[in-house]
Protein backbone atom coordinates (compact mmCIF):
# COMPACT_ATOMS: atom_id res chain seq x y z
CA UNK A 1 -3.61 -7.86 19.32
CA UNK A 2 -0.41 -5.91 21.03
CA UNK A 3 0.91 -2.85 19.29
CA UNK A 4 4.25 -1.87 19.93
CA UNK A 5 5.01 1.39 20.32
CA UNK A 6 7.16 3.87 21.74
CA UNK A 7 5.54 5.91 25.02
CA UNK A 8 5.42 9.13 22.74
CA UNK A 9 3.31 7.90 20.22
CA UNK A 10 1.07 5.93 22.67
CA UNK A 11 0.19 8.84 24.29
CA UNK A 12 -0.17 10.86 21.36
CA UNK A 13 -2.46 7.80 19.58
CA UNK A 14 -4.48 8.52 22.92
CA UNK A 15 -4.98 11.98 21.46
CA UNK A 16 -6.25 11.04 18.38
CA UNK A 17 -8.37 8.87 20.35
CA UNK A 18 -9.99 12.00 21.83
CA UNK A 19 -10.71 13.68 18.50
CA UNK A 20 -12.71 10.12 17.24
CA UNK A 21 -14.75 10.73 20.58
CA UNK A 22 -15.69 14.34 18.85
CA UNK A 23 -12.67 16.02 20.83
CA UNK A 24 -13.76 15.18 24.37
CA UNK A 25 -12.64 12.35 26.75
CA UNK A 26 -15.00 10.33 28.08
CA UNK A 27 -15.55 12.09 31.69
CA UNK A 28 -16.96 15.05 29.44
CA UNK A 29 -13.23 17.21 28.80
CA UNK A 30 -12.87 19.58 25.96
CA UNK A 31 -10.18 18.62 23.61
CA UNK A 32 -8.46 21.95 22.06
CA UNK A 33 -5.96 21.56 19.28
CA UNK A 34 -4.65 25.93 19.32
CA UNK A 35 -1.26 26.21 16.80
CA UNK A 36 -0.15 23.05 17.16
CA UNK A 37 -0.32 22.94 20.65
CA UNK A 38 -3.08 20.16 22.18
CA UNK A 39 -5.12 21.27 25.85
CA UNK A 40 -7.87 19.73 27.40
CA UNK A 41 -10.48 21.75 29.20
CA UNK A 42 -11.44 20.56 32.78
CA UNK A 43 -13.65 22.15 36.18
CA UNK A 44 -12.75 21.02 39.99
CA UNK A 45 -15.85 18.40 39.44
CA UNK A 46 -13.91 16.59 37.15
CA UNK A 47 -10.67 16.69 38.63
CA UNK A 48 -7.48 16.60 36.36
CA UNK A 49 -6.75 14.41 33.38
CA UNK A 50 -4.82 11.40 33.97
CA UNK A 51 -2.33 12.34 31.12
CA UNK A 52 1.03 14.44 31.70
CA UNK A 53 0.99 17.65 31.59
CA UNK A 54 0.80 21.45 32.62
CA UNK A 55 -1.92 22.84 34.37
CA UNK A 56 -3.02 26.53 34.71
CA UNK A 57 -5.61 28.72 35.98
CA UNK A 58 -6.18 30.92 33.00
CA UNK A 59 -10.04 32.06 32.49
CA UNK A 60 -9.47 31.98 28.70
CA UNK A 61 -11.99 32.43 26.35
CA UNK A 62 -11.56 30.71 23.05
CA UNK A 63 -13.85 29.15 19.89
CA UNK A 64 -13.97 25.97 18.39
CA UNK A 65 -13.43 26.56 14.43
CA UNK A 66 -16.73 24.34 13.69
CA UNK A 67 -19.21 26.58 15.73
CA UNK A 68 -17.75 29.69 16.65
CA UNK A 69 -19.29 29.93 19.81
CA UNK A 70 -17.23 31.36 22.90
CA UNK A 71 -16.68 29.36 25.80
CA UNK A 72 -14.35 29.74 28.60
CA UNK A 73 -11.97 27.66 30.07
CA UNK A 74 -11.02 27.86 33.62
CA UNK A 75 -8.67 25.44 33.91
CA UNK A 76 -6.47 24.67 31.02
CA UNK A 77 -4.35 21.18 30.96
CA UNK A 78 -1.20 21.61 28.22
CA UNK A 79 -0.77 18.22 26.96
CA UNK A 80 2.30 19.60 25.11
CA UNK A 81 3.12 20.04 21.17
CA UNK A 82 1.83 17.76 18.75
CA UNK A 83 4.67 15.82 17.00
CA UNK A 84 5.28 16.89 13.10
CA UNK A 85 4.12 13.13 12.38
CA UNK A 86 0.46 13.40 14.24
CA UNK A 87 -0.50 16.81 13.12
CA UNK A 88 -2.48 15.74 10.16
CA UNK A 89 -4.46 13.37 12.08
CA UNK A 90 -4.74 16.30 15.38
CA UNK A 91 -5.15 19.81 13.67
CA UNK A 92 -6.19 23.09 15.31
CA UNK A 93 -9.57 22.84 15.85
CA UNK A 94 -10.20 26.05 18.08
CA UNK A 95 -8.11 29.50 18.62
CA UNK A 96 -8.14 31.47 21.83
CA UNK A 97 -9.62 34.77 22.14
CA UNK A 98 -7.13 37.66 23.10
CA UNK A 99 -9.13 40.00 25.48
């Protein structure tokens, strides 16, 4: 079966993809969801994410809401905001930690 739909919402159904995979992508990425905004974690090993997007160098530590634990992320990928109309189906699931 074809869906059609418009490039935005494809790539944004990919993102909702990522949080039925337990908000990873299948090479092993961390999926954050911080106010609205969605990033995906990534190291040099794994080389970027094939979505669009931003990329920075940002050594930011932040928690996913489930666990608490801190973790860092090196390299942060900004996947951009998440539309009004996905953001029941992709909320926040971690917040960064100011230093």
């Amino acid at each position: 079966m074809r869906w059609k739909v418009c490039r935005s919402c494809d790539f944004w159904l990919t993102c909702v993809g990522y949080r039925a995979l337990g908000d990873q992508d299948p090479d092993g990425r961390r999926v954050l969801r911080v106010a609205g905004r969605h990033y995906m974690t990534w190291t040099e090993e794994q080389g970027c994410p094939p979505e669009i997007g931003y990329t920075s160098r940002s050594d930011r530590p932040y928690v996913m809401l489930e666990d608490e634990v801190v973790r860092n992320a090196r390299w942060l990928w900004l996947m951009g905001s998440i539309p009004e109309r996905f953001r029941e189906q992709l909320p926040d699931n971690a917040r960064f930690l100011t230093p």
